[in-house]
C-alpha atoms as a PDB file:
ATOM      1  CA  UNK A   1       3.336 -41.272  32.513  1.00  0.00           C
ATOM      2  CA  UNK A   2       3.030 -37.567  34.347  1.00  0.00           C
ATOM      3  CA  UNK A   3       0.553 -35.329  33.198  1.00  0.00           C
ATOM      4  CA  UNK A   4      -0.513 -32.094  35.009  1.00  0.00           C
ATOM      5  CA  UNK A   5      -3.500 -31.880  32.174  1.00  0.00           C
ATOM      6  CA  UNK A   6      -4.858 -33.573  29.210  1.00  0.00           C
ATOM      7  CA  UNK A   7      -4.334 -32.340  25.951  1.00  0.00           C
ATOM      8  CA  UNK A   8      -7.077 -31.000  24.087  1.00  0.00           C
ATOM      9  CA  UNK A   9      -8.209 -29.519  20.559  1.00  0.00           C
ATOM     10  CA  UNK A  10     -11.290 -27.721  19.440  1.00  0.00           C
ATOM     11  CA  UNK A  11     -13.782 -28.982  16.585  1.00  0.00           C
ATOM     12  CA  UNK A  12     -17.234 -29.608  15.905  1.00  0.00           C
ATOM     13  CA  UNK A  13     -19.127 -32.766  15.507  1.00  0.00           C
ATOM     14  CA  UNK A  14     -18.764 -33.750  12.520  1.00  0.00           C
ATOM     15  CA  UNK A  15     -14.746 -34.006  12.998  1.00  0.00           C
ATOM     16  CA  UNK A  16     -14.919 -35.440  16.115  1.00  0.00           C
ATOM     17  CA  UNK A  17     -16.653 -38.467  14.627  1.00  0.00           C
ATOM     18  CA  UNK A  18     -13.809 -38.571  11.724  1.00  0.00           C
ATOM     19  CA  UNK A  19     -11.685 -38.811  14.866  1.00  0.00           C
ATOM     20  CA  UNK A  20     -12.970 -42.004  15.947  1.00  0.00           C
ATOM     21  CA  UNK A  21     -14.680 -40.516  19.271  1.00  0.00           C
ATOM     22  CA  UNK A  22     -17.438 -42.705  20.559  1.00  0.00           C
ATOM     23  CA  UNK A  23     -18.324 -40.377  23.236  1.00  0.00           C
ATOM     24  CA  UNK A  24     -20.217 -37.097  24.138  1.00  0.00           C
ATOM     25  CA  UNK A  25     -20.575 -35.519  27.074  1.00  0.00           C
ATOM     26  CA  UNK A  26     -21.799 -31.746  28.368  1.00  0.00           C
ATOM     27  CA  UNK A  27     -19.224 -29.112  29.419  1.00  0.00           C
ATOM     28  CA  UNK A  28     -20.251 -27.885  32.431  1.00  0.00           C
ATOM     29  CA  UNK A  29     -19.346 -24.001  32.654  1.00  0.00           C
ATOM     30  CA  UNK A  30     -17.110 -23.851  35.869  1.00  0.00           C
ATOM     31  CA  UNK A  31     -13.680 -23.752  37.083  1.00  0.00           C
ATOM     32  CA  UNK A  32     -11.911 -27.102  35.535  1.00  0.00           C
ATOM     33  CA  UNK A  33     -10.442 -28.647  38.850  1.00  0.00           C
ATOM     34  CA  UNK A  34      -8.071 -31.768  39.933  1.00  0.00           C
ATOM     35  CA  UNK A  35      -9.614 -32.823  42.669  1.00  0.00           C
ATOM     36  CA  UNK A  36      -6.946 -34.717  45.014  1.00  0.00           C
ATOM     37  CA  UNK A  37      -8.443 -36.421  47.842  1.00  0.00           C
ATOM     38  CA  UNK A  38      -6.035 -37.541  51.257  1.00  0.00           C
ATOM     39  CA  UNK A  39      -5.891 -37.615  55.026  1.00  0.00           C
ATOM     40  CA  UNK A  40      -9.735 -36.761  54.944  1.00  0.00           C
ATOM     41  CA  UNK A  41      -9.518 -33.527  53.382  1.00  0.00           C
ATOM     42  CA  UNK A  42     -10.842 -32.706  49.504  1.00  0.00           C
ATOM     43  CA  UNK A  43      -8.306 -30.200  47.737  1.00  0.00           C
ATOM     44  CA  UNK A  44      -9.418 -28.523  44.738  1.00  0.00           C
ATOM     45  CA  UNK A  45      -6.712 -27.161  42.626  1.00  0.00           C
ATOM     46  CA  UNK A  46      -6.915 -25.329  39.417  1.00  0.00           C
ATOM     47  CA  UNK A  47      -5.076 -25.482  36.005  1.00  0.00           C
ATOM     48  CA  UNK A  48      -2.175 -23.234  37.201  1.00  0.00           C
ATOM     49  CA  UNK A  49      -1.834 -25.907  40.661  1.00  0.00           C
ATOM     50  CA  UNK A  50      -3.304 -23.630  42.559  1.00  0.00           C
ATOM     51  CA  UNK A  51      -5.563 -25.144  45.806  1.00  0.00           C
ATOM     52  CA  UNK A  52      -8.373 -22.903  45.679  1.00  0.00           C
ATOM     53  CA  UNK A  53     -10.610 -24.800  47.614  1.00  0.00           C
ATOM     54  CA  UNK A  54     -10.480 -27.070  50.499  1.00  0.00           C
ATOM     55  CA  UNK A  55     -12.992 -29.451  52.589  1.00  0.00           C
ATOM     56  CA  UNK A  56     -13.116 -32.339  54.461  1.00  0.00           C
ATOM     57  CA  UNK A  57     -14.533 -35.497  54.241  1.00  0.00           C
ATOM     58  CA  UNK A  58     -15.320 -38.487  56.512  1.00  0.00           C
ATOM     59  CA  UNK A  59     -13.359 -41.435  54.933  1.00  0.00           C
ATOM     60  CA  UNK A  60      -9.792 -40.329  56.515  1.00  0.00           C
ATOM     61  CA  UNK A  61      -8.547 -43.295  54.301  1.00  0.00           C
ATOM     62  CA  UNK A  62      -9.857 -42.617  50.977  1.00  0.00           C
ATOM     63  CA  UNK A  63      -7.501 -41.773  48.332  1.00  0.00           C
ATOM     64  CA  UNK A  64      -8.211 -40.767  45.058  1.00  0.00           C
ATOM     65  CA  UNK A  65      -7.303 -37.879  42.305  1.00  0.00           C
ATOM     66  CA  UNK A  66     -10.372 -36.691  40.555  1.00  0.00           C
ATOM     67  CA  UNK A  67     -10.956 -34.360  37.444  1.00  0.00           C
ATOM     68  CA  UNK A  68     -14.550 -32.417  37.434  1.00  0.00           C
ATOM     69  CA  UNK A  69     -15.794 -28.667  37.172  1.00  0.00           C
ATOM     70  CA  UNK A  70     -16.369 -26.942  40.046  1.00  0.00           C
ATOM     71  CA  UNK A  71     -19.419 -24.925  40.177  1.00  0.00           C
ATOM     72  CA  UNK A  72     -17.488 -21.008  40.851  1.00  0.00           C
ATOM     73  CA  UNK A  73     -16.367 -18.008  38.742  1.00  0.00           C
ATOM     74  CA  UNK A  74     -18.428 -17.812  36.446  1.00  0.00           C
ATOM     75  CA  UNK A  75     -22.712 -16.658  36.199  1.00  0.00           C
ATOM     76  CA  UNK A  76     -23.943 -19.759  35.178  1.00  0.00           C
ATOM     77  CA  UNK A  77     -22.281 -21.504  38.387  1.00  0.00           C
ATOM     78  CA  UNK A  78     -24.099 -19.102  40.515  1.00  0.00           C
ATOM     79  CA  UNK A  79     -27.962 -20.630  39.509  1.00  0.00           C
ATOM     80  CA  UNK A  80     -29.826 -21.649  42.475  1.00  0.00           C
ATOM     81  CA  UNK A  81     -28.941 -25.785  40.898  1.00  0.00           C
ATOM     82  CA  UNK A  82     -25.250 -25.484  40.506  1.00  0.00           C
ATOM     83  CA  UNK A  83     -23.893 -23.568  43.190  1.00  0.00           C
ATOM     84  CA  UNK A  84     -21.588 -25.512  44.989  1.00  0.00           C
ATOM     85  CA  UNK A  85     -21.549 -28.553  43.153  1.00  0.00           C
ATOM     86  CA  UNK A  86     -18.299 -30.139  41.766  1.00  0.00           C
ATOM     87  CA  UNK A  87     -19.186 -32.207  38.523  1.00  0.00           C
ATOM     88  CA  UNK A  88     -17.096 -35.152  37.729  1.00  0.00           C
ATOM     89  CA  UNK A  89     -15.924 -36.655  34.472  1.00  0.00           C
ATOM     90  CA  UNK A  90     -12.539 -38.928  35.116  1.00  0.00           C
ATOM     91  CA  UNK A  91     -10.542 -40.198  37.614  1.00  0.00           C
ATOM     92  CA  UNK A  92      -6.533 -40.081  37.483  1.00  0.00           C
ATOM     93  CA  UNK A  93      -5.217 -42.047  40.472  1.00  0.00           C
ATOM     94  CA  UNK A  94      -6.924 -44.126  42.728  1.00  0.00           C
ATOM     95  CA  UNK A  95      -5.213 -44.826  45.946  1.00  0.00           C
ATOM     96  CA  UNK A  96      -1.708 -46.202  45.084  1.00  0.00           C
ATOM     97  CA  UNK A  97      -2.133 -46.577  41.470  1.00  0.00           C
ATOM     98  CA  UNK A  98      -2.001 -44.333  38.423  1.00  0.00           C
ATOM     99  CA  UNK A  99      -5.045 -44.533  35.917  1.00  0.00           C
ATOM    100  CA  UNK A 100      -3.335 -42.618  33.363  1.00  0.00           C
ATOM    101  CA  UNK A 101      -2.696 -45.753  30.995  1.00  0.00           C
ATOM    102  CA  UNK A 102      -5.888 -46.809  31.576  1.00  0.00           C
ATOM    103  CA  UNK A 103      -9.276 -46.738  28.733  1.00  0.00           C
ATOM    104  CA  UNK A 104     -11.043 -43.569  29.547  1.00  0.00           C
ATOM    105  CA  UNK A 105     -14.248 -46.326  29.381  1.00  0.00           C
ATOM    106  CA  UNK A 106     -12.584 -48.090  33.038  1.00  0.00           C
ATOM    107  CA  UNK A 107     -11.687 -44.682  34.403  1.00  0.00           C
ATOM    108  CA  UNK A 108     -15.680 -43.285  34.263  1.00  0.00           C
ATOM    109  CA  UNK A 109     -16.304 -46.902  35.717  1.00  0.00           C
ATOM    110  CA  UNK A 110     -14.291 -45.677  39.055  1.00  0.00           C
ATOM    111  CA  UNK A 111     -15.411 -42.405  39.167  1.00  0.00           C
ATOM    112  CA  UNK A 112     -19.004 -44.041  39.595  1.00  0.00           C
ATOM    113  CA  UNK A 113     -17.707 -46.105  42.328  1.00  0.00           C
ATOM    114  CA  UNK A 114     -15.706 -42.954  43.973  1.00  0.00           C
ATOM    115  CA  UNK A 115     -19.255 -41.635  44.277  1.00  0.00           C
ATOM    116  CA  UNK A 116     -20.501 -43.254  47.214  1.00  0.00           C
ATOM    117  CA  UNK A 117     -17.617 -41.865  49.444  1.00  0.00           C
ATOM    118  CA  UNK A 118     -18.065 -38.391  48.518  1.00  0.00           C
ATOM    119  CA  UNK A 119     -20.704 -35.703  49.648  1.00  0.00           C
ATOM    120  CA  UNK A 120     -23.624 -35.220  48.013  1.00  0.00           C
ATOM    121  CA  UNK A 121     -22.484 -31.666  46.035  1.00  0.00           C
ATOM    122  CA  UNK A 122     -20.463 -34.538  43.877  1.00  0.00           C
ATOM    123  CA  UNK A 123     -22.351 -35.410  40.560  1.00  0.00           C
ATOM    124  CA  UNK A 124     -20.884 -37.400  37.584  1.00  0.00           C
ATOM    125  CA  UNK A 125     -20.966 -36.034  33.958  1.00  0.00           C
ATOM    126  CA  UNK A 126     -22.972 -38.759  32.002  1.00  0.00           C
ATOM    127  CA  UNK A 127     -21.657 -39.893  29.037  1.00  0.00           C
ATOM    128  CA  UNK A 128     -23.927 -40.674  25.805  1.00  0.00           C
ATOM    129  CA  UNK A 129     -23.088 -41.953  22.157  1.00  0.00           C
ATOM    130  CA  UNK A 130     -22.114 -39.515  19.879  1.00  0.00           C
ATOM    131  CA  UNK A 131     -25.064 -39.785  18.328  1.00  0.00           C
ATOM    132  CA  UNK A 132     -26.976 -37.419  20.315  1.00  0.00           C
ATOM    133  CA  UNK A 133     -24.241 -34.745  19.835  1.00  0.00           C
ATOM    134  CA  UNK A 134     -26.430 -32.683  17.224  1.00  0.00           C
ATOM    135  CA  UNK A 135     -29.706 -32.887  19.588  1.00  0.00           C
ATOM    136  CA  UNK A 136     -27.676 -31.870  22.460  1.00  0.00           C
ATOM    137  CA  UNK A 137     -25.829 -29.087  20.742  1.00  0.00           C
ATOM    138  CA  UNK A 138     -29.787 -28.045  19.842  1.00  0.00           C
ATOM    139  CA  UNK A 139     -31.433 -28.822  22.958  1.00  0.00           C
ATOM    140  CA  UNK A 140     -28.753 -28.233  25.865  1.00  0.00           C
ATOM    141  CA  UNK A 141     -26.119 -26.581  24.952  1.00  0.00           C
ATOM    142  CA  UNK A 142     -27.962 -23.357  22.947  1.00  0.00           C
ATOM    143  CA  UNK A 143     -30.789 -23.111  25.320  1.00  0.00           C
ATOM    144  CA  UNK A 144     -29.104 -24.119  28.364  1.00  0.00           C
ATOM    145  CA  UNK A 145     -26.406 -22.647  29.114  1.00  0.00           C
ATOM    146  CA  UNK A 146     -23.749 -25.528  29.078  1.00  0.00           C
ATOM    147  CA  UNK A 147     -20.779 -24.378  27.924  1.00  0.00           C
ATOM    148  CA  UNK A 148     -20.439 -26.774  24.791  1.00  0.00           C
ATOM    149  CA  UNK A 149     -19.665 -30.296  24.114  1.00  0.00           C
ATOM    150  CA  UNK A 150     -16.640 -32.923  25.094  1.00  0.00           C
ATOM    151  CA  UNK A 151     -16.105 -35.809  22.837  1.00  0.00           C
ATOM    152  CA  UNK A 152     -14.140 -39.102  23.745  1.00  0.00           C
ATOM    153  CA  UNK A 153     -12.970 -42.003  22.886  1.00  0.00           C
ATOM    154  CA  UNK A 154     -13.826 -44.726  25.217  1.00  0.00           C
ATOM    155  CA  UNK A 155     -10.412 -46.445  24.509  1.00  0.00           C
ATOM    156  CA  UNK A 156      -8.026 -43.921  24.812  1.00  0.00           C
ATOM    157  CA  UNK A 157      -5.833 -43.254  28.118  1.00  0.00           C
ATOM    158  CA  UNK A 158      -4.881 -39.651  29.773  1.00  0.00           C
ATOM    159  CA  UNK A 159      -2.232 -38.612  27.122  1.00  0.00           C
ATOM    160  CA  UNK A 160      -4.728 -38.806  24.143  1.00  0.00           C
ATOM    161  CA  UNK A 161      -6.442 -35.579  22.915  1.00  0.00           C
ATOM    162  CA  UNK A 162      -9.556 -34.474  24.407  1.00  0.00           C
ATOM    163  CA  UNK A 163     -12.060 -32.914  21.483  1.00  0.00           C
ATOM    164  CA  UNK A 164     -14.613 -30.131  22.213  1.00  0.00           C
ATOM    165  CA  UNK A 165     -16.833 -27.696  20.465  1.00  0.00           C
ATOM    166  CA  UNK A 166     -17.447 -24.703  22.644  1.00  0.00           C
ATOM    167  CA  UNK A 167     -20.630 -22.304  21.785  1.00  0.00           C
ATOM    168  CA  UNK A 168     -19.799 -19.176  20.380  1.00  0.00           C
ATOM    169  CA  UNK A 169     -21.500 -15.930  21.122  1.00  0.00           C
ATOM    170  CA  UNK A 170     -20.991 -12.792  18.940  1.00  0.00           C
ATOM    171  CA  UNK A 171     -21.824  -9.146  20.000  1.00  0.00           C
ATOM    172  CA  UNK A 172     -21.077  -5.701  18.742  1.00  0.00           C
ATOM    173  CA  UNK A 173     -19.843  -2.548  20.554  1.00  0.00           C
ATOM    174  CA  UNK A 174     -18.436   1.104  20.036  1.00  0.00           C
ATOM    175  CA  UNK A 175     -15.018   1.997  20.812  1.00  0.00           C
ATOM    176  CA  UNK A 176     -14.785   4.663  23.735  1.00  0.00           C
ATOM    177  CA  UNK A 177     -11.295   5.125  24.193  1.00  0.00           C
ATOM    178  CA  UNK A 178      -7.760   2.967  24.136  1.00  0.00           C
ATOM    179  CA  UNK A 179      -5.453   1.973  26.897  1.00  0.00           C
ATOM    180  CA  UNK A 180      -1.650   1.511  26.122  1.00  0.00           C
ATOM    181  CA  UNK A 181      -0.336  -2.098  25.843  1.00  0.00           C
ATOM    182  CA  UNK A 182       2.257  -3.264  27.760  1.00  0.00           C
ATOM    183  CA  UNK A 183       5.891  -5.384  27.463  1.00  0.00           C
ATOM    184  CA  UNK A 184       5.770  -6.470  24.078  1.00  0.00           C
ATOM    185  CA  UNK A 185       2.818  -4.295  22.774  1.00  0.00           C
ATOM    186  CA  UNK A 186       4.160  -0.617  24.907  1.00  0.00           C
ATOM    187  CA  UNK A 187       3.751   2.018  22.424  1.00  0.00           C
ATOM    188  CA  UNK A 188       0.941   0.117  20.923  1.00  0.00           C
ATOM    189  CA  UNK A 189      -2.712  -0.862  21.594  1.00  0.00           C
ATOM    190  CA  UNK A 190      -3.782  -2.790  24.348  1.00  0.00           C
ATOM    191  CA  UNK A 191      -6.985  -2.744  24.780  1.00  0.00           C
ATOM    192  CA  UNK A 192     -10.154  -0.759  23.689  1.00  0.00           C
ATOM    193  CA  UNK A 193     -12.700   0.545  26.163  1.00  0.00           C
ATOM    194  CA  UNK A 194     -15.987  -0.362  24.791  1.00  0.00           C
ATOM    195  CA  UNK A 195     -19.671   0.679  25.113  1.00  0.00           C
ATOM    196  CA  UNK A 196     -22.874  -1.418  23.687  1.00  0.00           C
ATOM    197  CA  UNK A 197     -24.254  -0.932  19.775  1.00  0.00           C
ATOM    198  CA  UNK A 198     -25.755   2.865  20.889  1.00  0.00           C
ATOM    199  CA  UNK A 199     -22.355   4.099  22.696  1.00  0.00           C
ATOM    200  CA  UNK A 200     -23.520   3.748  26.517  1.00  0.00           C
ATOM    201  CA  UNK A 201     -20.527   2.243  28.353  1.00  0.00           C
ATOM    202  CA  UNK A 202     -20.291  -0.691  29.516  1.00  0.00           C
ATOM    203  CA  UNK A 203     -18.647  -1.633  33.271  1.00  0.00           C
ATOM    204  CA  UNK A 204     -17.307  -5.071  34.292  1.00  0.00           C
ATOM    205  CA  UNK A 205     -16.550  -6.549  37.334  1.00  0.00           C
ATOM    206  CA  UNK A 206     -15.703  -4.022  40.415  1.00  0.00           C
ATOM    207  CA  UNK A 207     -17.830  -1.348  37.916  1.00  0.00           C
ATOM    208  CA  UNK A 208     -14.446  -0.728  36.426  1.00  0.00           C
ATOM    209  CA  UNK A 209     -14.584   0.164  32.094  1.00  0.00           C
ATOM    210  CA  UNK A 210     -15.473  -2.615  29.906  1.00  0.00           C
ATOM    211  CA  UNK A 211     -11.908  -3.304  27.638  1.00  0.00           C
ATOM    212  CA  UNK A 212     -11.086  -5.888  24.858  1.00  0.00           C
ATOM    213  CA  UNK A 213      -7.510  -6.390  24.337  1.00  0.00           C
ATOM    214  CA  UNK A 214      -7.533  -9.735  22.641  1.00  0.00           C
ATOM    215  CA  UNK A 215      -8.248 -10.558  18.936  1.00  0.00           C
ATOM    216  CA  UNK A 216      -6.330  -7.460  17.303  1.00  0.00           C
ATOM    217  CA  UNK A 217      -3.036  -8.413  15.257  1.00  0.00           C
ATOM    218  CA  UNK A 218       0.043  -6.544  15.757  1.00  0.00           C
ATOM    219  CA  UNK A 219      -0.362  -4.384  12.527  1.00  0.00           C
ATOM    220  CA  UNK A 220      -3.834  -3.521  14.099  1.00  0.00           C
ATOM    221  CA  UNK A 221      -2.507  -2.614  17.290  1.00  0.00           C
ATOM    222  CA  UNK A 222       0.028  -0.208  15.551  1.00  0.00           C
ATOM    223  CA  UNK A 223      -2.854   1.332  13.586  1.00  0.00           C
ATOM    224  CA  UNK A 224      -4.947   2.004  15.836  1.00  0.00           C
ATOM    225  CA  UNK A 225      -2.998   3.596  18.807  1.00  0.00           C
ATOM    226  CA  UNK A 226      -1.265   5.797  16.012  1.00  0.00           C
ATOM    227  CA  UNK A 227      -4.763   7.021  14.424  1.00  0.00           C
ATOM    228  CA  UNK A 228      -7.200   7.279  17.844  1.00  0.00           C
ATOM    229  CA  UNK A 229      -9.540   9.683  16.535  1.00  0.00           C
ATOM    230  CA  UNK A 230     -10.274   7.712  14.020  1.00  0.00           C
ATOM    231  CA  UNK A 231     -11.643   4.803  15.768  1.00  0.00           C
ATOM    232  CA  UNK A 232     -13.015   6.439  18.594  1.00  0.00           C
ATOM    233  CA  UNK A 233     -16.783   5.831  18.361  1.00  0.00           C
ATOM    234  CA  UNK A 234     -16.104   2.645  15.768  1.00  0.00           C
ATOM    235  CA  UNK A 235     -17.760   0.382  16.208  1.00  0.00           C
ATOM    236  CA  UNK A 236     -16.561  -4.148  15.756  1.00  0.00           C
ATOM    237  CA  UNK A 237     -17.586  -7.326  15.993  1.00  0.00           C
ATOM    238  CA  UNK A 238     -16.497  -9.582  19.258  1.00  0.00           C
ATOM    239  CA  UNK A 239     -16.681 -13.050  19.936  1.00  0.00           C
ATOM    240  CA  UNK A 240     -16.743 -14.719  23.101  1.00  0.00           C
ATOM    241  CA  UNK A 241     -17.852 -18.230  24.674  1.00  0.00           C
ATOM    242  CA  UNK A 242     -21.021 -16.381  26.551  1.00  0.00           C
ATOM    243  CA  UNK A 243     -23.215 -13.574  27.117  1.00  0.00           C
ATOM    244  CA  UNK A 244     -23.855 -12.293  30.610  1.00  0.00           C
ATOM    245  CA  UNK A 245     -26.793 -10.120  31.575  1.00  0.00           C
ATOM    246  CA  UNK A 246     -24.147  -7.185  31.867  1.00  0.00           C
ATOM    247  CA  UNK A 247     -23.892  -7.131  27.613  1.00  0.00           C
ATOM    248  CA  UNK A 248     -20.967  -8.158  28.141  1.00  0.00           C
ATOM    249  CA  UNK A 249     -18.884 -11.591  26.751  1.00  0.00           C
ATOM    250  CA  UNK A 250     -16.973 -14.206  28.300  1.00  0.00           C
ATOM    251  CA  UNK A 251     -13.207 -14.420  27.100  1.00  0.00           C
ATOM    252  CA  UNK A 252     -14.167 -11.668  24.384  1.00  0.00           C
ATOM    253  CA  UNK A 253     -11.785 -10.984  21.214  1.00  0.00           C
ATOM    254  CA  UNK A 254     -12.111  -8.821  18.487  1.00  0.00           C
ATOM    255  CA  UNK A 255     -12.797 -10.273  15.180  1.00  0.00           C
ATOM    256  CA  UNK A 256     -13.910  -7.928  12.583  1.00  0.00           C
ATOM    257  CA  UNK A 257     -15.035  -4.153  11.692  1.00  0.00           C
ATOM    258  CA  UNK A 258     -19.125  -3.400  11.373  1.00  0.00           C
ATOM    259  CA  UNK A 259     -19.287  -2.151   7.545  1.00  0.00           C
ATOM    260  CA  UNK A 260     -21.007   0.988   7.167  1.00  0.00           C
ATOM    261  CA  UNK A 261     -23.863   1.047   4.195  1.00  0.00           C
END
């Protein structure tokens, strides 16, 4: 079996359990990483295969592929008690041989053991019965700022779906003007530039314009660059997976029109 990632599919609790998953585990908000470990170097490398991160380690003869999150790129990573920590959840390969076929149940039991070779930044995920899912939806993931839940089954291998339930965070904001889409969506919308509820624009990273370019349909896209005036000053409904202290969401998309009383 070759896998460059597992497959996964969103739901809440309650499905997950129809499902048959046994575990539950928090989703740690960071960079998802593969973690392949060689001729005493560490090489992180993201969901695109790209090595973003490199270190090395004592053990020149320890071999092993890891999966984690690695504490970078996003706010939450940058708290005082996750900056520069990886967190691990599975392991993949460990020295010659594959662990895709094998029970997710035997691969958590290696990552524990792969523990004692690496530095100290290196935590494992725990793993609980799915019957704390609702109190750590309540008590972690809502107050917390974990990114949601990951729910398993402790006898599947690598090529079985992966369930999670991701927290959603809603927000609204005024449309300040409209940038052109492009390839497919030229001569149509492709993104808004946005301000908070009261109009006051909003800036993101580089204290460039705030835009949202995702969530709008193709009719909508049509509509809107066609009839700018008017939607300039309207003002929608986003969704995204977090707030930052900026006002502004994580992987935001439109979803629906404030209604006017």
């Amino acid at each position: 079996m070759q896998l460059d990632r597992q497959p996964y599919k969103d739901c809440d609790i309650a499905a997950a359990r129809s499902f048959g998953c046994d575990i539950v585990q928090l989703k740690y908000d960071g960079w998802w990483s593969r973690i392949e470990i060689a001729s005493g170097y560490i090489r992180f490398y993201s969901r695109t295969n790209r090595l973003f991160r490199e270190v090395p380690i004592v053990d020149q003869d320890f071999r092993c592929t890891l999966i984690g999150e690695h504490m970078q790129g996003t706010q939450w990573s940058q708290l005082p008690e996750h900056l520069g920590r990886t967190y691990i959840f599975d392991c993949w390969q460990w020295a010659d041989q594959s662990l895709l076929d094998v029970p997710y149940r035997d691969r958590y039991r290696i990552v524990r053991a792969a523990l004692r070779y690496l530095p100290s930044t290196f935590t494992i995920v725990p793993c609980y019965p799915i019957a704390h899912g609702d109190s750590m939806w309540s008590n972690e993931v809502t107050t917390s700022g974990f990114e949601g839940l990951v729910f398993r089954r402790g006898s599947d291998d690598v090529s079985m779906t992966l369930y999670r339930h991701k927290l959603a965070v809603t927000a609204t904001y005024s449309i300040l003007g409209f940038v052109e889409g492009v390839g497919k969506f030229s001569t149509t919308l492709g993104s808004v530039l946005i301000g908070d509820d009261n109009g006051r624009p909003l800036f993101g990273e580089n204290n460039e314009p705030a835009t949202i370019g995702g969530g709008f349909s193709d009719d909508q896209r049509r509509e809107i660059w066609d009839n700018q005036p008017l939607y300039l000053g309207r003002k929608f409904h986003a969704e995204g997976r977090k707030r930052f202290t900026s006002g502004l969401l994580r992987h935001p998309n439109f979803i629906s029109w404030e209604t006017t009383t």
